[in-house]
Protein backbone atom coordinates (compact mmCIF):
# COMPACT_ATOMS: atom_id res chain seq x y z
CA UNK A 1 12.84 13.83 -8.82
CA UNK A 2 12.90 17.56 -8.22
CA UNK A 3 13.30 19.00 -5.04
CA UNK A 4 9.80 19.70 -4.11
CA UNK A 5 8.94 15.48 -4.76
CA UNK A 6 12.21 14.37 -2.34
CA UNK A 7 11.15 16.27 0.11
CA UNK A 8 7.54 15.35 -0.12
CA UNK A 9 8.80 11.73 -0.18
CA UNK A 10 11.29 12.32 2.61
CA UNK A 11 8.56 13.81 4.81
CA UNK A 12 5.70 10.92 4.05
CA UNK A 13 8.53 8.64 4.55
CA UNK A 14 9.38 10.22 8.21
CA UNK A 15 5.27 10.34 9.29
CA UNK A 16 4.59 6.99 8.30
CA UNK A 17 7.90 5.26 9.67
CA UNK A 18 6.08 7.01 13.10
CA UNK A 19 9.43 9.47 13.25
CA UNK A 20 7.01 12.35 13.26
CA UNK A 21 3.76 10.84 16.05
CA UNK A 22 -0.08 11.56 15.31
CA UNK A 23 -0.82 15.17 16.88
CA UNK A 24 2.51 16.31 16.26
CA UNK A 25 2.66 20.05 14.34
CA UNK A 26 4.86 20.44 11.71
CA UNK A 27 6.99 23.53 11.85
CA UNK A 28 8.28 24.48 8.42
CA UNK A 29 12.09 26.02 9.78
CA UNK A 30 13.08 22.51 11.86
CA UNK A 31 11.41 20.80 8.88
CA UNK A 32 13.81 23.12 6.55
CA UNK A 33 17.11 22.64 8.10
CA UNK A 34 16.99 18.60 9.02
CA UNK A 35 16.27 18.22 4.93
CA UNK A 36 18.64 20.95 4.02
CA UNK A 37 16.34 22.78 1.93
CA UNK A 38 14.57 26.09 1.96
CA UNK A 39 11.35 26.70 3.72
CA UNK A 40 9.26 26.69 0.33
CA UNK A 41 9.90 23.33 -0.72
CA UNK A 42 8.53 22.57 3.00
CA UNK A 43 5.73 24.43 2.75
CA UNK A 44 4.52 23.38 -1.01
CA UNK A 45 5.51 19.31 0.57
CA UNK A 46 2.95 20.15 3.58
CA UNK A 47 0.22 21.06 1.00
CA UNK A 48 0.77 18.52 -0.94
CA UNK A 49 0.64 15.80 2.39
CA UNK A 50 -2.56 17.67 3.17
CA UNK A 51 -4.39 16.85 -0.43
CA UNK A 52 -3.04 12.77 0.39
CA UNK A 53 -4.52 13.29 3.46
CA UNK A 54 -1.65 12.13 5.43
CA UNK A 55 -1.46 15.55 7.64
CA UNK A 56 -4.06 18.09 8.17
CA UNK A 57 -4.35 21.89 9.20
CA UNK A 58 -6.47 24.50 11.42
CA UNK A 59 -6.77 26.90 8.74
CA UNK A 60 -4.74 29.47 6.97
CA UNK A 61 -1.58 30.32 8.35
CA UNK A 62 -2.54 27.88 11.20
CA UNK A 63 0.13 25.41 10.50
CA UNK A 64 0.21 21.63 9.56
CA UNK A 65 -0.32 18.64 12.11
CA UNK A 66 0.05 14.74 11.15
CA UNK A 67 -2.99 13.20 11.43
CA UNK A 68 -4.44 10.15 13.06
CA UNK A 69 -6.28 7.59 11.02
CA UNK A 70 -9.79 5.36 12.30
CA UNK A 71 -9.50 1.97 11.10
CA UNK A 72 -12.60 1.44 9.47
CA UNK A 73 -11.88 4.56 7.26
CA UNK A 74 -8.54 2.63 6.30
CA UNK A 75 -10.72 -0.48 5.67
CA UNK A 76 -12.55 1.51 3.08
CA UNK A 77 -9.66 3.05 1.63
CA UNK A 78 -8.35 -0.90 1.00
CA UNK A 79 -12.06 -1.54 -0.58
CA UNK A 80 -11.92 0.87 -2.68
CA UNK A 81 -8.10 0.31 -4.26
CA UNK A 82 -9.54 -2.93 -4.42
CA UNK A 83 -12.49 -1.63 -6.54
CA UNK A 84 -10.32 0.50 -8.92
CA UNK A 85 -7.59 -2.38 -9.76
CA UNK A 86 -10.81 -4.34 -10.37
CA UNK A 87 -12.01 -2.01 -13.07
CA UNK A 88 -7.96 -1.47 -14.31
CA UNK A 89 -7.23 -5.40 -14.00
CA UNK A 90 -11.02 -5.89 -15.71
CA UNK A 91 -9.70 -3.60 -18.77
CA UNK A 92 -6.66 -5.47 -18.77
CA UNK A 93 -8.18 -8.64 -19.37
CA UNK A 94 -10.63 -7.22 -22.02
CA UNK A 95 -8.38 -5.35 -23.89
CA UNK A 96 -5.68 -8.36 -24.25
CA UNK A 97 -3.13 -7.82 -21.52
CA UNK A 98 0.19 -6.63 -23.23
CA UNK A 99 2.60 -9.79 -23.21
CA UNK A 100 5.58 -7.42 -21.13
CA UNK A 101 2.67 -7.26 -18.33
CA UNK A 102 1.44 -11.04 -19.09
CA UNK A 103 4.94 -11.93 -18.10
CA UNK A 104 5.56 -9.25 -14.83
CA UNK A 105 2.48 -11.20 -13.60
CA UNK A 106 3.66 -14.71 -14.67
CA UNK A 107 6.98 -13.32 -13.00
CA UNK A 108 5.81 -12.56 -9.50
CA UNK A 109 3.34 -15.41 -9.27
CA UNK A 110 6.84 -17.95 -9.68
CA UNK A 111 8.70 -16.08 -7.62
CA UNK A 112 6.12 -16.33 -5.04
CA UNK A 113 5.82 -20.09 -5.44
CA UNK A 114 9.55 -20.49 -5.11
CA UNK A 115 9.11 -18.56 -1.64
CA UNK A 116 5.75 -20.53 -0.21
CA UNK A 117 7.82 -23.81 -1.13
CA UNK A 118 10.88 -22.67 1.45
CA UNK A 119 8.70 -21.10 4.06
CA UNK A 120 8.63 -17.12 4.09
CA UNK A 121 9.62 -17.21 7.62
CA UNK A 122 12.88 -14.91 7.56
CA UNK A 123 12.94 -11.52 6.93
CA UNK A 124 14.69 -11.57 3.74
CA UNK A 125 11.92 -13.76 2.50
CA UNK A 126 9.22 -11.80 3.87
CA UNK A 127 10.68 -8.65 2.37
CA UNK A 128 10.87 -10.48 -1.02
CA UNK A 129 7.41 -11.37 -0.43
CA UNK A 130 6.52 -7.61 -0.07
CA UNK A 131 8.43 -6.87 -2.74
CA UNK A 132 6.65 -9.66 -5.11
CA UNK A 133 3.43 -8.28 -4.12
CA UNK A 134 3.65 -5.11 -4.86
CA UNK A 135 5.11 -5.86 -8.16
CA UNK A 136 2.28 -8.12 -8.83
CA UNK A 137 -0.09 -4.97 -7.96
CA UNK A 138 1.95 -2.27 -10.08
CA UNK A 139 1.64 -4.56 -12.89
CA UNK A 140 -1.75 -4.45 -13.17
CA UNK A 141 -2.15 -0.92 -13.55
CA UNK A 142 0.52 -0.35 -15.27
CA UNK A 143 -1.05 -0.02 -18.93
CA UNK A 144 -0.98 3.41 -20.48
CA UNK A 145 -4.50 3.64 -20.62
CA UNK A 146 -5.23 2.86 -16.80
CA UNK A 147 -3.05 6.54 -15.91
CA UNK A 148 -5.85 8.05 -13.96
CA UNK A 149 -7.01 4.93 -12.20
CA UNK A 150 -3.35 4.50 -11.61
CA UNK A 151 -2.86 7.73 -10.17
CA UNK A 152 -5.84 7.73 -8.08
CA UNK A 153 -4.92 4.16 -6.39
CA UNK A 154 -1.22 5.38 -6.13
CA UNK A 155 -2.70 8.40 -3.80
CA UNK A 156 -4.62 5.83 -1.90
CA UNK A 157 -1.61 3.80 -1.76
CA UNK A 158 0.30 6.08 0.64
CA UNK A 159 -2.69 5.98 3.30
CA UNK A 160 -1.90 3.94 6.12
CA UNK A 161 -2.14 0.03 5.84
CA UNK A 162 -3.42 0.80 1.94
CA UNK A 163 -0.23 -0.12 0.06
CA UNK A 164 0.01 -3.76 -1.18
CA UNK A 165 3.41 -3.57 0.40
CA UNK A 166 1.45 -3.14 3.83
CA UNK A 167 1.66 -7.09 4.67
CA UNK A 168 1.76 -7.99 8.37
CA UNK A 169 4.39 -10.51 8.55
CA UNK A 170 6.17 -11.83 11.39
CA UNK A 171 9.70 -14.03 11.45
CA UNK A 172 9.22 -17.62 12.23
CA UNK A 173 5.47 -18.10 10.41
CA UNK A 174 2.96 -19.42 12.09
CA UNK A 175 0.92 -21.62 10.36
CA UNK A 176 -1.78 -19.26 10.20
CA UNK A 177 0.67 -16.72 8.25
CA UNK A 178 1.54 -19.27 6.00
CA UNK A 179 -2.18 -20.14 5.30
CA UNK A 180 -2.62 -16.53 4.63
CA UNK A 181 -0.07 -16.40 2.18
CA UNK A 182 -0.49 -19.14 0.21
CA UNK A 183 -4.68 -18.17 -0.03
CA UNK A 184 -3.30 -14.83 -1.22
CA UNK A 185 -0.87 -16.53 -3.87
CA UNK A 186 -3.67 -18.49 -4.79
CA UNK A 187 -5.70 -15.40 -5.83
CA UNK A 188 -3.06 -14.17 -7.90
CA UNK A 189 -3.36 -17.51 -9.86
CA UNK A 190 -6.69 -16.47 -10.18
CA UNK A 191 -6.46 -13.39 -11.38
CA UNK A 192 -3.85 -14.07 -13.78
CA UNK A 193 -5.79 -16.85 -15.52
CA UNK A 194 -8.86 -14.87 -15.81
CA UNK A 195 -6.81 -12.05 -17.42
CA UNK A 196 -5.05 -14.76 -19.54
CA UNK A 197 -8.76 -16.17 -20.73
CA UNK A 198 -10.01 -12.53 -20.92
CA UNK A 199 -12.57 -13.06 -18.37
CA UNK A 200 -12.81 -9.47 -17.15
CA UNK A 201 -16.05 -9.79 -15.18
CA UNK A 202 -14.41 -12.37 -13.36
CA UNK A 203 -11.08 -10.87 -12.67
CA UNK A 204 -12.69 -7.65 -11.38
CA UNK A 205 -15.06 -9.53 -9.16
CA UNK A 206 -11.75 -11.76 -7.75
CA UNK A 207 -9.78 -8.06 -7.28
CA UNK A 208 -12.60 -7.36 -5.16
CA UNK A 209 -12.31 -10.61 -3.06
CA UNK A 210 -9.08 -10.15 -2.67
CA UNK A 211 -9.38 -6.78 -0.98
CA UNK A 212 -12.02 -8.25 0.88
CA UNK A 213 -9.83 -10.64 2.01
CA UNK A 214 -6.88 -8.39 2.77
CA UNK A 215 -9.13 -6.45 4.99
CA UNK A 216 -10.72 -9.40 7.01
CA UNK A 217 -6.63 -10.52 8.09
CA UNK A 218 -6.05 -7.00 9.25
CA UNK A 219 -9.15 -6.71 11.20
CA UNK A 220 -8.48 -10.03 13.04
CA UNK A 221 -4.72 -8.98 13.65
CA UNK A 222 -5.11 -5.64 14.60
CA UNK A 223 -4.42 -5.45 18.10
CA UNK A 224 -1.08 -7.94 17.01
CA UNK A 225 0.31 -5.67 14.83
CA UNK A 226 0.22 -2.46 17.09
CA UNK A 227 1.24 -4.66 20.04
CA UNK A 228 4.15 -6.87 18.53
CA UNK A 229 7.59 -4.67 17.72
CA UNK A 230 8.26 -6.57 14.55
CA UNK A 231 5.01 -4.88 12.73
CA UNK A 232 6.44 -1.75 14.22
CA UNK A 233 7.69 -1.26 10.54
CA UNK A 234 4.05 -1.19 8.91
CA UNK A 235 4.06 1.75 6.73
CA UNK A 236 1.46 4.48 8.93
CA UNK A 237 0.79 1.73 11.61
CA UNK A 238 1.52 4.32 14.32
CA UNK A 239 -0.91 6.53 12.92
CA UNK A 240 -4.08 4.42 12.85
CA UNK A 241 -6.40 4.12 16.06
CA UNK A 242 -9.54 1.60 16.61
CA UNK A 243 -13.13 2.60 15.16
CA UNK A 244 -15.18 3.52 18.11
């Protein structure tokens, strides 16, 4: 990456691990010298932040402040990724998914069986799960042809509680968690075998579903994952507040 990308990444990174807190103003010299860089890279990062959304401004030569998120808003962020890998997943199907995706997806669907069988109730295994996930997601964008859908749900991707790495797991699964998962896994089947049979009216509907889906378990664990330290860790967690 070139300078101006690490530090953009650096600085996301910092806002949505909650090292820099909702409200706070960004000053572009302290910024400067805990990266080790120059105050332009800082300053072309903080526009850049502001286009994602992820911190906002008063104005010209105002300065830069992290912003907070509602929840619903972040609902509707998750609907609509859900939407556009729909359309990209729908494409993928009608087109004839290429076999190096066929077997990413085929990939992180086994993988993900391996970890339901054993329980994804340690860390490791939850972070594996995360990992699988968001594999499973990248894949199906990942054609040439899907580069601006890709793009776009990559930008929605680094709102709060957007990215499919955004799970809320906890260690020692309930049996609720593991429900969850495994009715998530199952929708991966899904989609894979409707991309597999080319079905892409199908597969775009079930992309849909699953989003719906995604948001539902995060509405109904809200309150549980700003409350309980081991969702702490959510990427942007800290940033989001309740609808009114």
């Amino acid at each position: 990456m070139s300078q101006i990308e690490q530090v953009i990444t650096q600085l996301r990174g910092l806002i949505l691990a909650g090292k820099i807190k909702s409200g706070e103003r960004l000053m572009e010299i302290p910024i400067a010298k805990d990266l080790g860089v120059s105050r332009t890279p800082v300053r072309i990062a903080l526009g850049a932040l502001e286009l994602e959304g992820i911190v906002t401004s008063d104005g010209p030569k105002r300065g830069f402040y992290v912003r907070s998120f509602v929840l619903e808003d972040m609902f509707q962020a998750i609907e609509l990724r859900g939407a556009l890998e729909g359309i990209a997943a729908r494409k993928l199907a009608e087109r004839s998914a290429p076999i190096e995706i066929v077997n990413e997806l085929k990939t992180c669907i086994a993988e993900c069986e391996e970890l339901l069988s054993i329980g994804v109730t340690t860390a490791e295994r939850q972070q594996n799960w995360m990992r699988c996930n968001e594999r499973f997601h990248a894949a199906l964008i990942s054609a040439p042809e899907n580069t601006i859908l890709s793009e776009t749900i990559e930008r929605l991707s680094n709102m709060p509680l957007v990215s499919p790495k955004a799970i809320p797991l906890i260690a020692g699964a309930t049996e609720d968690q593991q429900l969850r998962l495994k009715r998530a896994h199952e929708d991966h089947q899904d989609i894979f075998e409707a991309i597999i049979n080319r079905n892409g009216l199908r597969v775009e509907m079930l992309m849909r579903e699953h989003a719906s889906r995604n948001i539902k378990n995060k509405r109904a664990n809200f309150w549980k994952m700003k409350s309980q330290a081991n969702w702490n860790d959510l990427p942007g967690l800290n940033l989001v507040v309740p609808s009114d």
